[in-house]
C-alpha atoms as a PDB file:
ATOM      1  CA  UNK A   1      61.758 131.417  25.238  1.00  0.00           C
ATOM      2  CA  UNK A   2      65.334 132.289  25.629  1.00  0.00           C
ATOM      3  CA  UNK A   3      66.974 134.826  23.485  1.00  0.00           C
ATOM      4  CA  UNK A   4      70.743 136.906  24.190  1.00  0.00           C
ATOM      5  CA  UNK A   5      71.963 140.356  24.143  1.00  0.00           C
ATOM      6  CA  UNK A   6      74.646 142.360  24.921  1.00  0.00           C
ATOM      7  CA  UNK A   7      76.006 143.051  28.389  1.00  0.00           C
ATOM      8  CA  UNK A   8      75.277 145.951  29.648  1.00  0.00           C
ATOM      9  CA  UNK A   9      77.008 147.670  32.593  1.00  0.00           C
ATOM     10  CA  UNK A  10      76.904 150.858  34.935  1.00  0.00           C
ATOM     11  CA  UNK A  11      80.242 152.159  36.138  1.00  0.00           C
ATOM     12  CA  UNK A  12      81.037 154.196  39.042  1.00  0.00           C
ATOM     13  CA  UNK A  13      84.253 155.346  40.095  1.00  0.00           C
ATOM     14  CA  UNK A  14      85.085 155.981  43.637  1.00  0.00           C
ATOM     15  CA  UNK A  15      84.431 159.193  45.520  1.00  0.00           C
ATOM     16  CA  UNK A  16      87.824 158.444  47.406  1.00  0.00           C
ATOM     17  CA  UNK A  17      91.066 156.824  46.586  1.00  0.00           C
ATOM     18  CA  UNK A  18      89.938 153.121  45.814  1.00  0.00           C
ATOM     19  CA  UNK A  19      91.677 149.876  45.531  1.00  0.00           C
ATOM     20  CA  UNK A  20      88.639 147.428  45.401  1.00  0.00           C
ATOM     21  CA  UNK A  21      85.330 147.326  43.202  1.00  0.00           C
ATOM     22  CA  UNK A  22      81.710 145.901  44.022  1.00  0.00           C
ATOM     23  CA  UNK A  23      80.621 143.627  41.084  1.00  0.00           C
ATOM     24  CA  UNK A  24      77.346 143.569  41.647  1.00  0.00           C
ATOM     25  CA  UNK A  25      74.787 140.678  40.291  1.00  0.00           C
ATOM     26  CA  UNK A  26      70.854 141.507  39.928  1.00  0.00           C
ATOM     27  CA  UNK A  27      68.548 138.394  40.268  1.00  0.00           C
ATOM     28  CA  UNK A  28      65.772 137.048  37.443  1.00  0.00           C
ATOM     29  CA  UNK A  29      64.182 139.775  35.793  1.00  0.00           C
ATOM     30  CA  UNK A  30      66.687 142.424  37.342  1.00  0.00           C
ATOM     31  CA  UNK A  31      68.810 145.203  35.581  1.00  0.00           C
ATOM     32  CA  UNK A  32      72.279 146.811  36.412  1.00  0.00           C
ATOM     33  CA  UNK A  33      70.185 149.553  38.278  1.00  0.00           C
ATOM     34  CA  UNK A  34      68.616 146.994  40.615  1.00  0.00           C
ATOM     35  CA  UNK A  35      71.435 147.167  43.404  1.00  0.00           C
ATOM     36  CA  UNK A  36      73.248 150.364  42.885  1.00  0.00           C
ATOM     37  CA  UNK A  37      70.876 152.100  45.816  1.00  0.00           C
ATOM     38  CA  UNK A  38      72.687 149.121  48.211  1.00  0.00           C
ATOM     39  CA  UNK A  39      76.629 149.753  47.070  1.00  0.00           C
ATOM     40  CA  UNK A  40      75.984 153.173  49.026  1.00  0.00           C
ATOM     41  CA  UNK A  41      75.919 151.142  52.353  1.00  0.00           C
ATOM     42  CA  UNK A  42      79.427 150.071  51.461  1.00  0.00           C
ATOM     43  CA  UNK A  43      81.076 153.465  51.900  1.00  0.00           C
ATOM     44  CA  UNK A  44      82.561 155.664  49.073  1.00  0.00           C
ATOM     45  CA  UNK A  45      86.069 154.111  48.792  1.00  0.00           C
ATOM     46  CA  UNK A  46      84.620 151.056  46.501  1.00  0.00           C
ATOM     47  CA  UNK A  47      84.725 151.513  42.638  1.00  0.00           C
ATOM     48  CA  UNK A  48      80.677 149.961  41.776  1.00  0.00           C
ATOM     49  CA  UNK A  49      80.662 148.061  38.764  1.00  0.00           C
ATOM     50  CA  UNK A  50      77.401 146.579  37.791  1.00  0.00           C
ATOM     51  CA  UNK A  51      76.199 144.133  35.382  1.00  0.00           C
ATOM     52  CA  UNK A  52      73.027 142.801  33.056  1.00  0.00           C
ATOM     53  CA  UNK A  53      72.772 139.786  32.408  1.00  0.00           C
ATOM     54  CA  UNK A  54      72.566 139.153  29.104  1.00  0.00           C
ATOM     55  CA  UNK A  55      70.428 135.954  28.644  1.00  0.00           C
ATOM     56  CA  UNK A  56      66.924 137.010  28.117  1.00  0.00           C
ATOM     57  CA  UNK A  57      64.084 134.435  29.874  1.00  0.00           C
ATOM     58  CA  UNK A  58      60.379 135.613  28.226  1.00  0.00           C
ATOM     59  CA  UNK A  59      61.969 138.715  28.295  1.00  0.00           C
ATOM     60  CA  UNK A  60      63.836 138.722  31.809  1.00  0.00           C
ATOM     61  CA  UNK A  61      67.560 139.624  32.516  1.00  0.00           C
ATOM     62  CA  UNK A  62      69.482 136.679  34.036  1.00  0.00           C
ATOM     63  CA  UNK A  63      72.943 135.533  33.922  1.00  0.00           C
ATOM     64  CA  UNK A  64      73.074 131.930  32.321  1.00  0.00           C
ATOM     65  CA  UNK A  65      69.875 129.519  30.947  1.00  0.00           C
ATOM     66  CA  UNK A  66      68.043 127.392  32.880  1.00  0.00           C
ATOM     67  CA  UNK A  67      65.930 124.494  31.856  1.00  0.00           C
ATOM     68  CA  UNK A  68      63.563 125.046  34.809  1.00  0.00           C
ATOM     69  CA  UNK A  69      63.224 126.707  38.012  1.00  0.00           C
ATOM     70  CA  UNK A  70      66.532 125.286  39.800  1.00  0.00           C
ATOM     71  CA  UNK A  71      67.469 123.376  36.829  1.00  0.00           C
ATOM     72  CA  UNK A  72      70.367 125.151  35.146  1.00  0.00           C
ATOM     73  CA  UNK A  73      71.907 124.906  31.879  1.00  0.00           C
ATOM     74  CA  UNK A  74      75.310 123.970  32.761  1.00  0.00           C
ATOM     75  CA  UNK A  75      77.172 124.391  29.823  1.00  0.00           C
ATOM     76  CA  UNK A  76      75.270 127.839  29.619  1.00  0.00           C
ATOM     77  CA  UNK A  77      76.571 128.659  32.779  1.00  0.00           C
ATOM     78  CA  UNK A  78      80.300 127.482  32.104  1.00  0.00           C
ATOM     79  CA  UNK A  79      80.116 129.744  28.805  1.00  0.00           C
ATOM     80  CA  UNK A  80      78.593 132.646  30.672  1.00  0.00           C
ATOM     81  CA  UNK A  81      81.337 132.605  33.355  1.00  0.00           C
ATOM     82  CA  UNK A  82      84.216 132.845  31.033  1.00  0.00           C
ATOM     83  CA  UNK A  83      82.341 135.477  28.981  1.00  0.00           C
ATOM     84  CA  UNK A  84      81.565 137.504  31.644  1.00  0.00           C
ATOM     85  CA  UNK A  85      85.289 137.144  32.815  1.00  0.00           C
ATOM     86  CA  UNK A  86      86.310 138.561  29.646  1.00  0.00           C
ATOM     87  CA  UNK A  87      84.407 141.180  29.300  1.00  0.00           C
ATOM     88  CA  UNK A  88      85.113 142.343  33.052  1.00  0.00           C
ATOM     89  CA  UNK A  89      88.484 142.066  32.555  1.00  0.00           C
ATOM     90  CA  UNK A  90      88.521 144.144  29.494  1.00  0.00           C
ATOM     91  CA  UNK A  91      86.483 146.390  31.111  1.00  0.00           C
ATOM     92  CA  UNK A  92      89.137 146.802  33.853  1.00  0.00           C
ATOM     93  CA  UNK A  93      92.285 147.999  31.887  1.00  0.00           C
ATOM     94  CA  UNK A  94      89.839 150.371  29.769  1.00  0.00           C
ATOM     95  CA  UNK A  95      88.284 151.647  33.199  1.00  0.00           C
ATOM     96  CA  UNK A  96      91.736 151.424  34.917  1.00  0.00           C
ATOM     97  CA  UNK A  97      90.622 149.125  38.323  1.00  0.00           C
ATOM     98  CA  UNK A  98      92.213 146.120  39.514  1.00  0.00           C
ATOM     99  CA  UNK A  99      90.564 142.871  38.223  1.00  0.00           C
ATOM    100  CA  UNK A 100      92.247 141.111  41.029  1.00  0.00           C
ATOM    101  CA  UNK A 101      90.506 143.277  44.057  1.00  0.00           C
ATOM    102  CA  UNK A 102      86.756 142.932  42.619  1.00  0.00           C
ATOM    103  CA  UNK A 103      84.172 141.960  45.409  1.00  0.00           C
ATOM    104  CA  UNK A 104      81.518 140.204  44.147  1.00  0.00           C
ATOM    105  CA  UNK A 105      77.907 141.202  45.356  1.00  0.00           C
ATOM    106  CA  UNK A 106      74.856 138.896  44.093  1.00  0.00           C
ATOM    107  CA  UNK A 107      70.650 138.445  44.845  1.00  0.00           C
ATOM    108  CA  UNK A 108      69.634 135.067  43.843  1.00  0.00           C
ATOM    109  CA  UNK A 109      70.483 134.658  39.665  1.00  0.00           C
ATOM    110  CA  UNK A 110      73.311 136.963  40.471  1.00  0.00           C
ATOM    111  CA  UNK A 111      74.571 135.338  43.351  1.00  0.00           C
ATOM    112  CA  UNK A 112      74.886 132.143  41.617  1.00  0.00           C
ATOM    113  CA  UNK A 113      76.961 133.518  38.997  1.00  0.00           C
ATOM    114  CA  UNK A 114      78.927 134.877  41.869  1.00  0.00           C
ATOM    115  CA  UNK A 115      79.184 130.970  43.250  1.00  0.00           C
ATOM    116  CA  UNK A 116      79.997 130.484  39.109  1.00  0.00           C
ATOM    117  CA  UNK A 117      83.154 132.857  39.360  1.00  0.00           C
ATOM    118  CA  UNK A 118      84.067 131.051  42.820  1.00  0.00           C
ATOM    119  CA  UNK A 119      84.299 127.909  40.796  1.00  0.00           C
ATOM    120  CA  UNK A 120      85.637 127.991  37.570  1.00  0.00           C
ATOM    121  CA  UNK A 121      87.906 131.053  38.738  1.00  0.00           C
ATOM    122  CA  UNK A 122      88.534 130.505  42.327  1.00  0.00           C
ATOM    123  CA  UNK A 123      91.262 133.206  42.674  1.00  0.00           C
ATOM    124  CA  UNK A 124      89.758 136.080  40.809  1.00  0.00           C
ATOM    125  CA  UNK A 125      87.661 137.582  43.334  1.00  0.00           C
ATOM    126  CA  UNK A 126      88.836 139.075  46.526  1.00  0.00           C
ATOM    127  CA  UNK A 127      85.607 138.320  48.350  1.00  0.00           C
ATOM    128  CA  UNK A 128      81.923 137.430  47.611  1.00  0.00           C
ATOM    129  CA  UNK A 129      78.548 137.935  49.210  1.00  0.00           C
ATOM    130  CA  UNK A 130      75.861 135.383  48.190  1.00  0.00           C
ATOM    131  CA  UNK A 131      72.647 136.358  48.490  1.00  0.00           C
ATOM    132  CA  UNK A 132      69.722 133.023  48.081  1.00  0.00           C
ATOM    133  CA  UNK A 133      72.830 131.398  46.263  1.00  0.00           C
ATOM    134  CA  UNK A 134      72.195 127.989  44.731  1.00  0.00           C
ATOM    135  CA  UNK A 135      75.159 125.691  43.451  1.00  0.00           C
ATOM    136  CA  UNK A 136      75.511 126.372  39.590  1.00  0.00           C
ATOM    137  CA  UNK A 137      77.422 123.661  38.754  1.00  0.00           C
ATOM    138  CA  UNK A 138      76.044 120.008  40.220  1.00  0.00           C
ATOM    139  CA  UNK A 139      77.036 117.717  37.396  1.00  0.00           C
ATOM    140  CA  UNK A 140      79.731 119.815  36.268  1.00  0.00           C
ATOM    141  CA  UNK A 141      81.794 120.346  39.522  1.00  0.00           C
ATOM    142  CA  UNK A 142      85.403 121.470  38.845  1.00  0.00           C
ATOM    143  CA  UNK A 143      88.340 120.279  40.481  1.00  0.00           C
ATOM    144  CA  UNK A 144      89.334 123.697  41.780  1.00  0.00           C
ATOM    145  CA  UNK A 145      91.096 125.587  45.143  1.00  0.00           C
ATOM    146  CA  UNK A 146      91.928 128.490  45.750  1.00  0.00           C
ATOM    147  CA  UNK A 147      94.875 129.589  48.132  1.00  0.00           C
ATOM    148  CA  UNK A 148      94.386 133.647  48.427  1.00  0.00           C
ATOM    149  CA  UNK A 149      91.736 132.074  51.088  1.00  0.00           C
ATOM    150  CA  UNK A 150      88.526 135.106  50.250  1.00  0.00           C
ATOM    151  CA  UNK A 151      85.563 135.648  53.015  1.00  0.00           C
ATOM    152  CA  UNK A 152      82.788 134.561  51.433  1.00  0.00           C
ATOM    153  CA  UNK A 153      79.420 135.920  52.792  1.00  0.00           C
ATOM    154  CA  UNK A 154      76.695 133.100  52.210  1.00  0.00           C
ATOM    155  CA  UNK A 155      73.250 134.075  53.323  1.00  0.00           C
ATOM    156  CA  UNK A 156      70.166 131.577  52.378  1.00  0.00           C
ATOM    157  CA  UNK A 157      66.919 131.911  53.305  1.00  0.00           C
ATOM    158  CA  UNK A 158      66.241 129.420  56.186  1.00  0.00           C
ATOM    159  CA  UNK A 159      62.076 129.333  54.942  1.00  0.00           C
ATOM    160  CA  UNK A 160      63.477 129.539  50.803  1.00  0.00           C
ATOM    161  CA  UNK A 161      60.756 127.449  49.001  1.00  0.00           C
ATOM    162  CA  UNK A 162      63.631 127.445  45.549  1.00  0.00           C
ATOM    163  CA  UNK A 163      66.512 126.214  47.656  1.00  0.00           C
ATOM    164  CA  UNK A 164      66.954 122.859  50.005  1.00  0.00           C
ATOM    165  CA  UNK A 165      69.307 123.655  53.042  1.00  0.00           C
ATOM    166  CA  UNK A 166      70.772 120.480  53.052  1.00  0.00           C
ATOM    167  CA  UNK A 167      71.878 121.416  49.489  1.00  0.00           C
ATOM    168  CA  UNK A 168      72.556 124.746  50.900  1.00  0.00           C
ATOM    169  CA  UNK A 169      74.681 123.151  53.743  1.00  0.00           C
ATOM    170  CA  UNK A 170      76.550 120.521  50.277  1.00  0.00           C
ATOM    171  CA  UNK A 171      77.191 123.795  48.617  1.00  0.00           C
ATOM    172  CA  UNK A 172      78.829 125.517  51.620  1.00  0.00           C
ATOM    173  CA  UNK A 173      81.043 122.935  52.512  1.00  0.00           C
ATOM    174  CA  UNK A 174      82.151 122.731  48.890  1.00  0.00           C
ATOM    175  CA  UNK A 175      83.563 126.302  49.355  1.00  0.00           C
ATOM    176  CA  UNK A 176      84.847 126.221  52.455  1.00  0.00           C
ATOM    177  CA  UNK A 177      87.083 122.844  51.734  1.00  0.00           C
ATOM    178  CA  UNK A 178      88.229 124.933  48.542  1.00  0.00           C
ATOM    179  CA  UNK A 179      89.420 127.192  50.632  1.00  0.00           C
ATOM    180  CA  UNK A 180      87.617 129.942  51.216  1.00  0.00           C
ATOM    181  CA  UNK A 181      86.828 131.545  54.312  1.00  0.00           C
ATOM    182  CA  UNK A 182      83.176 131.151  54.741  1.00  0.00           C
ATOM    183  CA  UNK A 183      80.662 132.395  56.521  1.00  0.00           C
ATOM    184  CA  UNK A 184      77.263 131.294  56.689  1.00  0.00           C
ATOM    185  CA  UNK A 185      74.398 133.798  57.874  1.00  0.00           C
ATOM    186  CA  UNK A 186      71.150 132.090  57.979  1.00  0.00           C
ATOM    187  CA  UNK A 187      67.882 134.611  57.200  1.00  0.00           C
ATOM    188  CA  UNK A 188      64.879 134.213  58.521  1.00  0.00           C
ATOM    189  CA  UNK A 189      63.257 134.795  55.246  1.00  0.00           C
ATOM    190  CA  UNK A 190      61.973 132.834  51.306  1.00  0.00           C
ATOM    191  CA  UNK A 191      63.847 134.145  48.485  1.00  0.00           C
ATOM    192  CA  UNK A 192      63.205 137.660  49.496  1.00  0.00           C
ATOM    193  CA  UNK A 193      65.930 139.968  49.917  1.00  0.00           C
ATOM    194  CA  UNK A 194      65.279 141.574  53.716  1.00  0.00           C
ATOM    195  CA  UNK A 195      67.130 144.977  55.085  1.00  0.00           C
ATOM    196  CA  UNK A 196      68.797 142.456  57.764  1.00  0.00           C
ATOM    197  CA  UNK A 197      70.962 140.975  54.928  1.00  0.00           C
ATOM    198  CA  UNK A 198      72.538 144.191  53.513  1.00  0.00           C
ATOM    199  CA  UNK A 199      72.975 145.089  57.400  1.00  0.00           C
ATOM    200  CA  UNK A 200      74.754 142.349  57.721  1.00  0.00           C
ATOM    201  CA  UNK A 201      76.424 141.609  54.492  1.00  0.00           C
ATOM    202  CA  UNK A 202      77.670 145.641  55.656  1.00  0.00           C
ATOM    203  CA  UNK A 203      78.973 144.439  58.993  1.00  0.00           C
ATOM    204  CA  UNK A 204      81.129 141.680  57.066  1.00  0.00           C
ATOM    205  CA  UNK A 205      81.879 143.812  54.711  1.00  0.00           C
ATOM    206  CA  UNK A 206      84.086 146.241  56.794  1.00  0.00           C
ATOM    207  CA  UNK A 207      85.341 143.838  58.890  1.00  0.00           C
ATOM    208  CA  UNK A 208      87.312 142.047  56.203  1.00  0.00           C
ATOM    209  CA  UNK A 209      87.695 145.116  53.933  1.00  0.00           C
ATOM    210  CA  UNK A 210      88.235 147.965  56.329  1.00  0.00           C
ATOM    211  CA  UNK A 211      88.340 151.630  54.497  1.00  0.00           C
ATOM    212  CA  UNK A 212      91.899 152.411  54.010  1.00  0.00           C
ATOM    213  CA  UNK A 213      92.721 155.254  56.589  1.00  0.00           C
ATOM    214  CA  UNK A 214      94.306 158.608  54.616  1.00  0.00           C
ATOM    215  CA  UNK A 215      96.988 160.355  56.211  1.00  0.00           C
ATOM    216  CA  UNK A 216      97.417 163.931  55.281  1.00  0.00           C
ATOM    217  CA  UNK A 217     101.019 164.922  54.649  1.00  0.00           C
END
């Protein structure tokens, strides 16, 4: 049974002078509490901005209907995208951070409606990190590029019982010929989320979004 709410959000301003904000994206059954103990790792000149999804399945937060386990609604997911777009960019001028510098941060459900925002909005984000992503949009595929030319962190799970890899391998060349700058980290893992991902997605992290060095005057 599938029934909707509103979305719900935390926001957490930075603890030094920020230009970018982690979106982060909980998986099935998740909340917008579910990651915050992770943004830490990313050092205290992010903004955190973190979501609910607001499509209830038997009672569990998620982004956008499915029909079945890795059978999405795509229409659902197309609305979901631009709603959540909305509302994030509302968010931003009542919040006062740049909708153009947000770095997406997804597990699983989340990280597919990360891959959603790469899309149907392929120059919004300034970066992504895909957790277990799956391709939301199969039968739907936009024409779309993007020329800003975002890292994109993908990380499946090389022993993921939801996900094929050669549809993993379909999806990441998908991105990468739209023009984003891709890479792929392979874990040894399922669909679990494992402390060598956020390690890594950590190490990525800084390397394409160093912390902006202050200079005292």
């Amino acid at each position: 049974m599938t029934t909707y709410q509103a979305l719900h959000y935390v926001y957490q301003p930075a603890r030094l002078p920020a230009t970018r904000t982690l979106l982060l994206l909980h998986g099935t059954g998740g909340d917008e509490h579910d990651l915050l103990p992770l943004a830490a790792h990313f050092g205290p000149a992010l903004n955190v901005l973190s979501l609910r999804g607001n499509v209830l399945e038997n009672g569990m937060p998620r982004f956008f209907r499915r029909l079945d386990v890795g059978l999405f609604d795509e229409e659902d997911v197309i609305f979901r995208t631009h709603e959540l777009v909305r509302f994030v960019r509302q968010l931003s001028e009542r919040a006062g951070f740049d909708a153009t510098q947000l770095v997406a941060l997804g597990y699983s459900n989340g990280a597919n409606m990360a891959g959603a925002l790469l899309l149907l909005y392929p120059e919004l984000l300034a970066g992504a990190i895909l957790w277990r992503p799956m391709q939301p949009l199969v039968r739907h595929v936009p024409a779309f590029c993007t020329n800003r030319h975002q890292p994109v962190l993908f990380q499946p799970g090389s022993q993921d019982p939801t996900v094929q890899l050669a549809a993993s391998a379909r999806y990441a060349a998908l991105l990468k010929q739209a023009g984003f700058e891709l890479k792929r980290h392979n874990a040894n893992a399922g669909h679990n989320l494992l402390h060598d991902d956020v390690e890594a997605a950590v190490a990525w992290f800084h390397q394409h979004f160093p912390t902006p060095v202050l200079v005292n005057s």
